[in-house]
C-alpha atoms as a PDB file:
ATOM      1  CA  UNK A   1     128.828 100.504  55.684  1.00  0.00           C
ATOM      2  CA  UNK A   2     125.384 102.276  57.449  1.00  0.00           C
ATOM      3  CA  UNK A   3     122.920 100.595  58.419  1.00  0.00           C
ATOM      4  CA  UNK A   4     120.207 101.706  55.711  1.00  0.00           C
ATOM      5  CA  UNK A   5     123.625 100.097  53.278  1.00  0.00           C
ATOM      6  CA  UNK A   6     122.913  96.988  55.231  1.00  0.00           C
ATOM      7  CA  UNK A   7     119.584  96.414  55.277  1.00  0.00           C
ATOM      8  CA  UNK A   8     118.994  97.470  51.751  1.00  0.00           C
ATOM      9  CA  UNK A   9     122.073  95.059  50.720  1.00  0.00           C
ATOM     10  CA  UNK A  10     120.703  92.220  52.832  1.00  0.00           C
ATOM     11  CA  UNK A  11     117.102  92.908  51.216  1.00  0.00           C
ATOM     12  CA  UNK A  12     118.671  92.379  47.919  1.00  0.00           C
ATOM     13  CA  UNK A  13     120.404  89.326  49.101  1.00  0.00           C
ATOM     14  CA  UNK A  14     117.072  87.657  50.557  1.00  0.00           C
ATOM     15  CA  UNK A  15     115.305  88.501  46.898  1.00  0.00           C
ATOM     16  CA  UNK A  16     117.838  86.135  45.450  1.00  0.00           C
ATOM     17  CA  UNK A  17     116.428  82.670  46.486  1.00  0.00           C
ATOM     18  CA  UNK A  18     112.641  83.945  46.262  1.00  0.00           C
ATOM     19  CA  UNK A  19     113.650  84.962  42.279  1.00  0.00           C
ATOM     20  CA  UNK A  20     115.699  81.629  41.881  1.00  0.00           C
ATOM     21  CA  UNK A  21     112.643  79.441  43.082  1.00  0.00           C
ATOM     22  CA  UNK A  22     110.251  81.563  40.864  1.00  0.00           C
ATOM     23  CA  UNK A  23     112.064  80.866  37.990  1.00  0.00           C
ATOM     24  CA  UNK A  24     110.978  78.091  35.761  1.00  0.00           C
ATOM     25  CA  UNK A  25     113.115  74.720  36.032  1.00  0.00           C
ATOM     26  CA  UNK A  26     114.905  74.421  32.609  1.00  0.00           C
ATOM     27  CA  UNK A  27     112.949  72.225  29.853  1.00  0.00           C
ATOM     28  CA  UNK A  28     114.532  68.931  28.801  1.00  0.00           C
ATOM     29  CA  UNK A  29     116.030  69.171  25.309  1.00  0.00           C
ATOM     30  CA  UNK A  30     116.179  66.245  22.687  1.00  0.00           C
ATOM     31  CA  UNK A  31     118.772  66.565  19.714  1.00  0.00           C
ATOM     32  CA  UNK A  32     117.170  64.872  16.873  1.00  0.00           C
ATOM     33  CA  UNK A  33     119.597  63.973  14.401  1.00  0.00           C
ATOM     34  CA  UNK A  34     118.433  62.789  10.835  1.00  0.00           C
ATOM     35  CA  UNK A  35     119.812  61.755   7.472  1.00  0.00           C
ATOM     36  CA  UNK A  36     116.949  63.633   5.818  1.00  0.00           C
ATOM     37  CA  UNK A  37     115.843  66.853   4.520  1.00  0.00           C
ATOM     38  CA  UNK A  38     113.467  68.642   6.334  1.00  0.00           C
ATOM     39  CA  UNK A  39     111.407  69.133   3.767  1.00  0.00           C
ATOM     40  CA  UNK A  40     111.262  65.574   2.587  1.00  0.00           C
ATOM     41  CA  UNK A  41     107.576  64.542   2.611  1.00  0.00           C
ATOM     42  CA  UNK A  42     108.535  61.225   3.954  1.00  0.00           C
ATOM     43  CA  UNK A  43     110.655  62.882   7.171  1.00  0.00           C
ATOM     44  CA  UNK A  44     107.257  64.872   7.324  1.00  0.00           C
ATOM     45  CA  UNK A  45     105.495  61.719   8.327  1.00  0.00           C
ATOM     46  CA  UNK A  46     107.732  60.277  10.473  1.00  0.00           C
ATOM     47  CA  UNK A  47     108.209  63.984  12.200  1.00  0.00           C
ATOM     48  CA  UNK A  48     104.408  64.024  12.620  1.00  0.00           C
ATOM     49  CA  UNK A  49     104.640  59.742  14.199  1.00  0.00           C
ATOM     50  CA  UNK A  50     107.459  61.027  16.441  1.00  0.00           C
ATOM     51  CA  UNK A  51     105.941  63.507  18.156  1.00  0.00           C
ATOM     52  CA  UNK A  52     102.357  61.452  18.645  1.00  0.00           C
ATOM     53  CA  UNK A  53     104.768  59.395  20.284  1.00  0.00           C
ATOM     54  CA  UNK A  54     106.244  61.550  22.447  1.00  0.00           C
ATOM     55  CA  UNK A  55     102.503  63.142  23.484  1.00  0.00           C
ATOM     56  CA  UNK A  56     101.949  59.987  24.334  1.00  0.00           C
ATOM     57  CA  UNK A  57     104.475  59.458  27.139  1.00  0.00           C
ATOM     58  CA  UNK A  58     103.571  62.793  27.857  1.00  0.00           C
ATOM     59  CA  UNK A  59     105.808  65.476  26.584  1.00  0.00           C
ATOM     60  CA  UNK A  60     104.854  67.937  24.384  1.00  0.00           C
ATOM     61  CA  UNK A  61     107.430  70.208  22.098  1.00  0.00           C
ATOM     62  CA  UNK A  62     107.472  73.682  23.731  1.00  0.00           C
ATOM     63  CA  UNK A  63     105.671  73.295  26.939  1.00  0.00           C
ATOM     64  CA  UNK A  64     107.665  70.983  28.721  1.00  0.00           C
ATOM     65  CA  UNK A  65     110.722  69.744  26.522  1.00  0.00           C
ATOM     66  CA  UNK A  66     112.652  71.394  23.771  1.00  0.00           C
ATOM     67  CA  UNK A  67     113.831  70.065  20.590  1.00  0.00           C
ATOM     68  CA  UNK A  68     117.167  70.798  18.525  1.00  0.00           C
ATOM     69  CA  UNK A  69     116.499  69.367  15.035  1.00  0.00           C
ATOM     70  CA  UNK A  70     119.867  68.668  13.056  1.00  0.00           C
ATOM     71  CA  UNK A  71     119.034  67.482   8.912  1.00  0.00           C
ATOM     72  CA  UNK A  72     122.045  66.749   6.960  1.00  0.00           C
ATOM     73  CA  UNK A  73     119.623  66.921   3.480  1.00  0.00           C
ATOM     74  CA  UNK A  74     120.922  63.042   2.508  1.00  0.00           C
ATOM     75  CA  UNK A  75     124.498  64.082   2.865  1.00  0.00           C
ATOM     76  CA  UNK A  76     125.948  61.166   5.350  1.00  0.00           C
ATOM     77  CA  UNK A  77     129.101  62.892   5.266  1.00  0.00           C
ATOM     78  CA  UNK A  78     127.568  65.935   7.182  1.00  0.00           C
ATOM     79  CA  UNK A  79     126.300  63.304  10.221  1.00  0.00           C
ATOM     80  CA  UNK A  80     129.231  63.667  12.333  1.00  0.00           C
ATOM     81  CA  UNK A  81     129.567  67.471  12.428  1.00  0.00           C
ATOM     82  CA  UNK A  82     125.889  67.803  13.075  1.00  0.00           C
ATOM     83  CA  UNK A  83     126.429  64.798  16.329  1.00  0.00           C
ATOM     84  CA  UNK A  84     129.081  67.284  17.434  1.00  0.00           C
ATOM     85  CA  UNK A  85     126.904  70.212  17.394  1.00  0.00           C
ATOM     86  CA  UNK A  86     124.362  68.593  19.157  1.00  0.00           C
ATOM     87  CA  UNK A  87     127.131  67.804  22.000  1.00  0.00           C
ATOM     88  CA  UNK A  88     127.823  70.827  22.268  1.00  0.00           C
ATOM     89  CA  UNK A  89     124.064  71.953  23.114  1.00  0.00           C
ATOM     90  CA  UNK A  90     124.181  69.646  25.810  1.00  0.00           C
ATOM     91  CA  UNK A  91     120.945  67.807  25.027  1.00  0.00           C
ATOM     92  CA  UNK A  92     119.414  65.187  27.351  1.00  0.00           C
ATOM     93  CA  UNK A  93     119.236  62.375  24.756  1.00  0.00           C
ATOM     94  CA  UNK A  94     120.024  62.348  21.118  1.00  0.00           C
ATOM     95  CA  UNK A  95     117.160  60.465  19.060  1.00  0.00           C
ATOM     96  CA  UNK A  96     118.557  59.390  15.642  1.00  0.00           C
ATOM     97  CA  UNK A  97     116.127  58.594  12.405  1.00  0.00           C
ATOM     98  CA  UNK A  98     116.072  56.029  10.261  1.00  0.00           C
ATOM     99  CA  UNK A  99     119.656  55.603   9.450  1.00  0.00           C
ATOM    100  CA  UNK A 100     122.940  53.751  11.036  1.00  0.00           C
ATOM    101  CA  UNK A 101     125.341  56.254  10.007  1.00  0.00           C
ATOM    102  CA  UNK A 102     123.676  58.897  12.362  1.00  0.00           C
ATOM    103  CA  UNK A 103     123.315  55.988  14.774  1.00  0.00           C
ATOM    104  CA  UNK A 104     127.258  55.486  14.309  1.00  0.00           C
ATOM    105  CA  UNK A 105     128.049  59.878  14.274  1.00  0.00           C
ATOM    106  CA  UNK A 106     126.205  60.054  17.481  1.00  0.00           C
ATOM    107  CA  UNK A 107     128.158  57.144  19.145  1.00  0.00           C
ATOM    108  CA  UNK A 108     130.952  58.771  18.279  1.00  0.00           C
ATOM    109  CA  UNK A 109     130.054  62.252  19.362  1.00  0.00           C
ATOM    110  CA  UNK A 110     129.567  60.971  22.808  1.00  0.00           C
ATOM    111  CA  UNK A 111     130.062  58.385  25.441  1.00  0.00           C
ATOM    112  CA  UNK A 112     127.733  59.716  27.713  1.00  0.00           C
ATOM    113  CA  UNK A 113     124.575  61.305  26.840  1.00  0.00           C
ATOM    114  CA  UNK A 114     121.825  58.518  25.965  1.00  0.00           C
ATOM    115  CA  UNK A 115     121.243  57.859  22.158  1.00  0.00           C
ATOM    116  CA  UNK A 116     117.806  56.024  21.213  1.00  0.00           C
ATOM    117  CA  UNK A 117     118.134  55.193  17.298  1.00  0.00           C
ATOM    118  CA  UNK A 118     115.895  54.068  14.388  1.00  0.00           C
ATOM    119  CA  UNK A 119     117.491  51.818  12.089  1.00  0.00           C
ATOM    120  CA  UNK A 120     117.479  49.550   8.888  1.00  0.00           C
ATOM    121  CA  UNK A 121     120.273  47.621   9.656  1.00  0.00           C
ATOM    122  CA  UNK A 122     121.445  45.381  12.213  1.00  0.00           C
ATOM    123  CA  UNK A 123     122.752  47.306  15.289  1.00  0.00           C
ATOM    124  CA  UNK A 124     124.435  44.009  16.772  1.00  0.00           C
ATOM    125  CA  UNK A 125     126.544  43.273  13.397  1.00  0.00           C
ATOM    126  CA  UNK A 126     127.296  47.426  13.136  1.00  0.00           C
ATOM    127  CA  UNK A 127     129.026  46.965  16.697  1.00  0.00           C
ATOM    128  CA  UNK A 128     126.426  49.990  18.222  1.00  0.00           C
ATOM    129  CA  UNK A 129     125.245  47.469  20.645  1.00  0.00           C
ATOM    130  CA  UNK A 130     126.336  44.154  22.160  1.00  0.00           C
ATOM    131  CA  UNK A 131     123.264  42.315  21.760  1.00  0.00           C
ATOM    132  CA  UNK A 132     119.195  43.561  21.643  1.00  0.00           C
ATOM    133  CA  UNK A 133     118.527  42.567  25.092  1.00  0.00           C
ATOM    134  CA  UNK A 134     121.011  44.162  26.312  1.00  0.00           C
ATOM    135  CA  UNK A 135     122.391  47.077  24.041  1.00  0.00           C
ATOM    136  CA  UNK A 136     124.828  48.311  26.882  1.00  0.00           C
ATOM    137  CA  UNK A 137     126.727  51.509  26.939  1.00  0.00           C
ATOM    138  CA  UNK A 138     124.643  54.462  25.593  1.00  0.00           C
ATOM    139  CA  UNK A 139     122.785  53.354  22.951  1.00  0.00           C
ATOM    140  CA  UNK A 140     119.204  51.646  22.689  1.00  0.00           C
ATOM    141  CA  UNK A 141     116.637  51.884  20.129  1.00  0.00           C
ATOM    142  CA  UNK A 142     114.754  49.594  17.344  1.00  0.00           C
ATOM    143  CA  UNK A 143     115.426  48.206  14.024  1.00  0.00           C
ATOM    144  CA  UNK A 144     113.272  47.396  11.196  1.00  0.00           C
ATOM    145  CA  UNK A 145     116.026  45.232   9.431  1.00  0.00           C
ATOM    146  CA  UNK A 146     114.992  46.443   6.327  1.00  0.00           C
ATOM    147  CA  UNK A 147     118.436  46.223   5.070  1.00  0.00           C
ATOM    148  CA  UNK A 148     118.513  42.229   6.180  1.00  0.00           C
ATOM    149  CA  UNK A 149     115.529  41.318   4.152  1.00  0.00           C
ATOM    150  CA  UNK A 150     116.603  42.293   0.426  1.00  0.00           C
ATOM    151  CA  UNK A 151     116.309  38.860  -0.287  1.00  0.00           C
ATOM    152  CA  UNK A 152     112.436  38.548  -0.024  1.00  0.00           C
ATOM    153  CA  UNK A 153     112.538  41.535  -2.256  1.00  0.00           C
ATOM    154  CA  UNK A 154     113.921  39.917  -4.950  1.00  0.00           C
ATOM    155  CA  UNK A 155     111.497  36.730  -4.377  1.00  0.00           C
ATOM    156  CA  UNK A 156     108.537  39.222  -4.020  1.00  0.00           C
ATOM    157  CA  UNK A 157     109.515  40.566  -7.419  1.00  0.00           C
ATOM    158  CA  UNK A 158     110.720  37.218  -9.095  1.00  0.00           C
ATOM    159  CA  UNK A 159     107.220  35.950  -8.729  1.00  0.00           C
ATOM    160  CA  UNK A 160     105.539  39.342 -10.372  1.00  0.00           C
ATOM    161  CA  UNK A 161     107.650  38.782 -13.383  1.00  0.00           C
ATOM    162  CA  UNK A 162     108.557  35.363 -13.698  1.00  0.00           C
ATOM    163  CA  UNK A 163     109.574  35.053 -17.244  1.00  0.00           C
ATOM    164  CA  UNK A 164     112.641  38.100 -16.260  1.00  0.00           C
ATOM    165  CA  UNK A 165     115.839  36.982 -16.583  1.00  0.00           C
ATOM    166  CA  UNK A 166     117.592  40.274 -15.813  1.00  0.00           C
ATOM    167  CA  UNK A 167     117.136  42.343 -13.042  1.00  0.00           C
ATOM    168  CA  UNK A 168     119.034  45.140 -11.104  1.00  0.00           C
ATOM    169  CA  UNK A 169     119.743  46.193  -7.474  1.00  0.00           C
ATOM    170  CA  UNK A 170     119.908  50.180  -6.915  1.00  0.00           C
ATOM    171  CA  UNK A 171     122.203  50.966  -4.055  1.00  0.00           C
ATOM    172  CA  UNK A 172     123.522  54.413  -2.616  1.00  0.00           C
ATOM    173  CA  UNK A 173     127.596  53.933  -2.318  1.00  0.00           C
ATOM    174  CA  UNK A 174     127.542  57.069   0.055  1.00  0.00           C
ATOM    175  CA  UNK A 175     125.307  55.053   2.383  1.00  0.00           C
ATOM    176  CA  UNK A 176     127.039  52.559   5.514  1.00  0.00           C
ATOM    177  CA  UNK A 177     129.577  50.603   3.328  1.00  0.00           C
ATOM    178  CA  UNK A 178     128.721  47.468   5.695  1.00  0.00           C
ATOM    179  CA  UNK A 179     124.690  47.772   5.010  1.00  0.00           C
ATOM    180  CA  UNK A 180     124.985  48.032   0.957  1.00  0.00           C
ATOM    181  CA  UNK A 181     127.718  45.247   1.081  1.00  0.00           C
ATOM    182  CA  UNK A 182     125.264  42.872   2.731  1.00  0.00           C
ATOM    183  CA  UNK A 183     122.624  43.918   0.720  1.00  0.00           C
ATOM    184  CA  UNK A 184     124.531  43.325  -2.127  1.00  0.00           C
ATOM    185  CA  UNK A 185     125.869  40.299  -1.528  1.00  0.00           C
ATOM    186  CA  UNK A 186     122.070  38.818  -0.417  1.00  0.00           C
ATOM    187  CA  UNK A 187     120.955  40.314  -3.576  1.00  0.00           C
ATOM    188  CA  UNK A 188     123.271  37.976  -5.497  1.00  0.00           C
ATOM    189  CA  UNK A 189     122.762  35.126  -3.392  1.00  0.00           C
ATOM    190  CA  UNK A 190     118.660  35.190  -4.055  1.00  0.00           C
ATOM    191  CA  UNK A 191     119.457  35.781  -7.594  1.00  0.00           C
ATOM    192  CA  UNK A 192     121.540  32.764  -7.919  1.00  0.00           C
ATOM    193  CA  UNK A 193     118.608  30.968  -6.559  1.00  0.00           C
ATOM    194  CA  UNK A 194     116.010  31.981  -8.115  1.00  0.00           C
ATOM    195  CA  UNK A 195     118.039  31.097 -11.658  1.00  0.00           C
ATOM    196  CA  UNK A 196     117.849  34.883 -12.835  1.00  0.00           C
ATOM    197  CA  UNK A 197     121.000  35.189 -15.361  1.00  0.00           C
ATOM    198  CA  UNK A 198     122.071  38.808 -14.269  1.00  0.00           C
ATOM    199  CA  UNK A 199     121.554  41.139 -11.543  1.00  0.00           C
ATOM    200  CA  UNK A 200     123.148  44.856 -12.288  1.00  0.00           C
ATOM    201  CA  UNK A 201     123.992  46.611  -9.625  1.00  0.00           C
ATOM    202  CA  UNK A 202     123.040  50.237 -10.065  1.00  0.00           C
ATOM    203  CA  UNK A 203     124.374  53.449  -8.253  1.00  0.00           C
ATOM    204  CA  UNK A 204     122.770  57.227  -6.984  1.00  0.00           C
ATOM    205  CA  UNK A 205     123.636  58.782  -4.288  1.00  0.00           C
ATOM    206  CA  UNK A 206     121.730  62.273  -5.840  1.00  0.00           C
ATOM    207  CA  UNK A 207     118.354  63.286  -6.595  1.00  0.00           C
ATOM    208  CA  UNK A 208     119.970  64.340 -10.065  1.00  0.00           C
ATOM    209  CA  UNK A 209     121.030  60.489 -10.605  1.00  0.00           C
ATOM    210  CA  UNK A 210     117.925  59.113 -10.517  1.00  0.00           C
ATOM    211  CA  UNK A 211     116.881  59.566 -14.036  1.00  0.00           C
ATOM    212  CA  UNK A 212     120.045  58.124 -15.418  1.00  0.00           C
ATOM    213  CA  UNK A 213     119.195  54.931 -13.790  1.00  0.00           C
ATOM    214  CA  UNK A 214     116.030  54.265 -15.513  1.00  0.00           C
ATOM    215  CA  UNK A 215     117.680  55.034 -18.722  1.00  0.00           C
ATOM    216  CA  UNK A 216     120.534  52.515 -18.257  1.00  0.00           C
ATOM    217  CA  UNK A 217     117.799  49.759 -16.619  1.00  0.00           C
ATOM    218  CA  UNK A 218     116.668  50.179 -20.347  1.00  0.00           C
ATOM    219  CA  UNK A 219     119.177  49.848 -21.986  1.00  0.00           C
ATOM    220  CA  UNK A 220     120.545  46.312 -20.218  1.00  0.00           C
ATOM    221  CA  UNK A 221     116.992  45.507 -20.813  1.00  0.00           C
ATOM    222  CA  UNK A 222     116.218  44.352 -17.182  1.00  0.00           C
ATOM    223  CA  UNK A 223     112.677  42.859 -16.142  1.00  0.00           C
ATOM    224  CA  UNK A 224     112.982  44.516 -12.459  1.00  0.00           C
ATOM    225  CA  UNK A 225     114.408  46.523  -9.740  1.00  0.00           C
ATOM    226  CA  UNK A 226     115.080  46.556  -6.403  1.00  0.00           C
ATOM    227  CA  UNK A 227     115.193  49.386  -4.343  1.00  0.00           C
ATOM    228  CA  UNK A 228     117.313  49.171  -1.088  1.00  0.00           C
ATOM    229  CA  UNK A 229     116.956  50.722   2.180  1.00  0.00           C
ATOM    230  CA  UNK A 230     118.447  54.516   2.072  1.00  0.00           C
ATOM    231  CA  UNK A 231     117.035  57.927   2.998  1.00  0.00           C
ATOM    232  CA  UNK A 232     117.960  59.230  -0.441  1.00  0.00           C
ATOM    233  CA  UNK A 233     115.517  56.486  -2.122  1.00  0.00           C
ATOM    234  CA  UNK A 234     112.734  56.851   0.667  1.00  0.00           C
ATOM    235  CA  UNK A 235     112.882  60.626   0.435  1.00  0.00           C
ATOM    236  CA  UNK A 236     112.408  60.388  -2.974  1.00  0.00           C
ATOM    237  CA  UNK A 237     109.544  57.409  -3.081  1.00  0.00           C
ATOM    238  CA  UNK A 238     107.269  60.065  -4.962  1.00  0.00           C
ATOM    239  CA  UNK A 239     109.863  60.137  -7.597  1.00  0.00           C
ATOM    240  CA  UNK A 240     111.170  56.507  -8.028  1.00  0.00           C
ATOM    241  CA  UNK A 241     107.301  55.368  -8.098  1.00  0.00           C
ATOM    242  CA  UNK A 242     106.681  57.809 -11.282  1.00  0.00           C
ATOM    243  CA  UNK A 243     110.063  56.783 -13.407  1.00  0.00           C
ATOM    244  CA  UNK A 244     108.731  52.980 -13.048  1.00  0.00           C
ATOM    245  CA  UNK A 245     105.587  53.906 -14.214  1.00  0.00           C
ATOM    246  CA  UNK A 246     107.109  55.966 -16.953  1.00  0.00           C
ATOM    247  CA  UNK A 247     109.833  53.253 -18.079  1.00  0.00           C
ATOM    248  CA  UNK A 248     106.955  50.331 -17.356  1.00  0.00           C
ATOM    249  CA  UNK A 249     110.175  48.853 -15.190  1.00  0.00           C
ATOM    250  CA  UNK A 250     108.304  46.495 -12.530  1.00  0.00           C
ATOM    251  CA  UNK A 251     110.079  47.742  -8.692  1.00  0.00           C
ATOM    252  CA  UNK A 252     109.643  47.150  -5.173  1.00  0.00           C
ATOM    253  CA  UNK A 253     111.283  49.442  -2.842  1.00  0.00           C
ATOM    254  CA  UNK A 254     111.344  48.916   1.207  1.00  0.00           C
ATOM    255  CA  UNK A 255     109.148  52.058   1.944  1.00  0.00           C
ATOM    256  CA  UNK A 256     105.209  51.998   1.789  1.00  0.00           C
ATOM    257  CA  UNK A 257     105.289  55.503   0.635  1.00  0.00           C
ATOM    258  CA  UNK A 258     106.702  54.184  -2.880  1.00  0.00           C
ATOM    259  CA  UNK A 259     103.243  52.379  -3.083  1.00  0.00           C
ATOM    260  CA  UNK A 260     101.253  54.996  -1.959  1.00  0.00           C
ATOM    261  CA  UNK A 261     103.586  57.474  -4.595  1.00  0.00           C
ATOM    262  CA  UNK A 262     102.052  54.931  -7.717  1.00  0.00           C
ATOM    263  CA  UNK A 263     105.329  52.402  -7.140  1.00  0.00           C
ATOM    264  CA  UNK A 264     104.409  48.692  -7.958  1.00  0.00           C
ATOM    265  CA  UNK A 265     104.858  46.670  -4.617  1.00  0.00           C
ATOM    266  CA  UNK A 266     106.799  47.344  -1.024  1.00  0.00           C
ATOM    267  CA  UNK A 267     107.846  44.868   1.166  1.00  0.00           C
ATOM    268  CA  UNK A 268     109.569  46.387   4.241  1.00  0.00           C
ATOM    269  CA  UNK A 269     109.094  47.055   8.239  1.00  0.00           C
ATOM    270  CA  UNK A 270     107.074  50.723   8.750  1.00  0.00           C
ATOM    271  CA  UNK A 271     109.133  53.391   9.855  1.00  0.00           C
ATOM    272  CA  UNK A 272     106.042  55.381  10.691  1.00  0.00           C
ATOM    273  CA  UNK A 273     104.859  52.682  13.181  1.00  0.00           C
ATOM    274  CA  UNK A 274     108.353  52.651  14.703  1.00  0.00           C
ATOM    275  CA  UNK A 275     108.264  56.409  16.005  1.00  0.00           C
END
């Protein structure tokens, strides 16, 4: 080697660390994981309160943090290969909306990147944490219990239509089997009290169903339903509120947007607020 070879080589070499330092230090990158459709008016909202949030503490999408958005379109099943995708990016911290199954695919996806979660359920009794206070492991986040308080529902509605002996629960069988069974099993327990005869229990897990259960609501001839908590039914608040108008079928649903969609009455935690 010359020594114009040298120099030039050990120019090149003393460029590297100037060029490294003048580079940009990488952004942070959240993987938000959601049971939702993107284009679900309701995951608009909460879209819209999770970001306020986040420009709160600070951080703003595109200027100094990233965001990898993973929607599984109310298909639970697809929860746990969208978790594994967003391992794979290597994300900072995986924020999961509004339902305990992503909660319980990202938990499963990983050990060891942080998980903050948005629930209806309660995370203690799903085994995510070991107590509020003190989640442990990787997961933290908040609950709005909706799923604990179907029981006032059924009170709330009881005393709109007192003279109903008949009403019906709607739940979605694809949702956490441990959230509809407790909902369930509430929803019987309040009936029982509350001396209604029947409560039907009443399955969708599609958009497509929906209509079919207003039809059969007629024909057992019941005085009320009660919506449970489930991304399907929120997403689709708009649509629930207008077949109780149309079948004159008094319902109360967890979600505010059901009220604001025309619905009767909502009794529930706000998932808006909770962002």
């Amino acid at each position: 080697m010359n020594r114009r070879e040298f120099i030039t080589l050990l120019g090149g070499a003393a460029a590297w660390p100037l060029a490294a330092r003048a580079q940009p230090p990488a952004m942070p990158v959240i993987g938000f994981l959601s049971s939702y459709s993107s284009s679900d008016a309701f995951a608009q909202r909460f879209l819209a309160a999770f970001h306020h949030g986040l420009k709160q503490a600070g951080y703003v999408e595109g200027q100094n943090m990233a965001v990898e958005y993973r929607w599984a379109g109310s298909e639970y099943e697809r929860l746990m290969a969208l978790a594994a995708e967003l391992v794979r990016r290597r994300v900072n911290v995986i924020a999961t909306g509004s339902a305990s199954l992503a909660a319980i695919a990202a938990k499963t996806a990983t050990t060891t990147i942080p998980i903050v979660f948005l629930m209806g359920g309660d995370p203690v009794k799903l085994g995510l944490v070991g107590s509020l206070n003190r989640p442990g492991g990787n997961l933290t986040g908040i609950t709005t219990l909706n799923t604990e308080i179907t029981p006032k529902r059924v009170e709330v509605l009881r005393e709109l239509v007192p003279t109903t002996t008949i009403m019906a629960v709607l739940v979605n069988p694809t949702n956490n089997p441990t959230n509809v069974e407790v909902e369930l099993r509430q929803a019987e327990a309040a009936a029982n009290s509350l001396g209604l005869q029947t409560i039907h229990i009443l399955q969708a897990s599609t958009e497509s169903d929906l209509d079919g259960v207003f039809s059969t609501l007629i024909q057992q001839r019941a005085g009320g339903l009660v919506i449970t908590a489930d991304t399907l039914f929120s997403g689709k608040s708009a649509q629930l509120a207008a077949l109780a108008s149309r079948h004159s079928i008094p319902t109360i649903s967890p979600y505010r947007e059901f009220v604001t969609a025309g619905g009767l009455v909502s009794y529930g935690g706000s998932v808006n607020e909770l962002y």
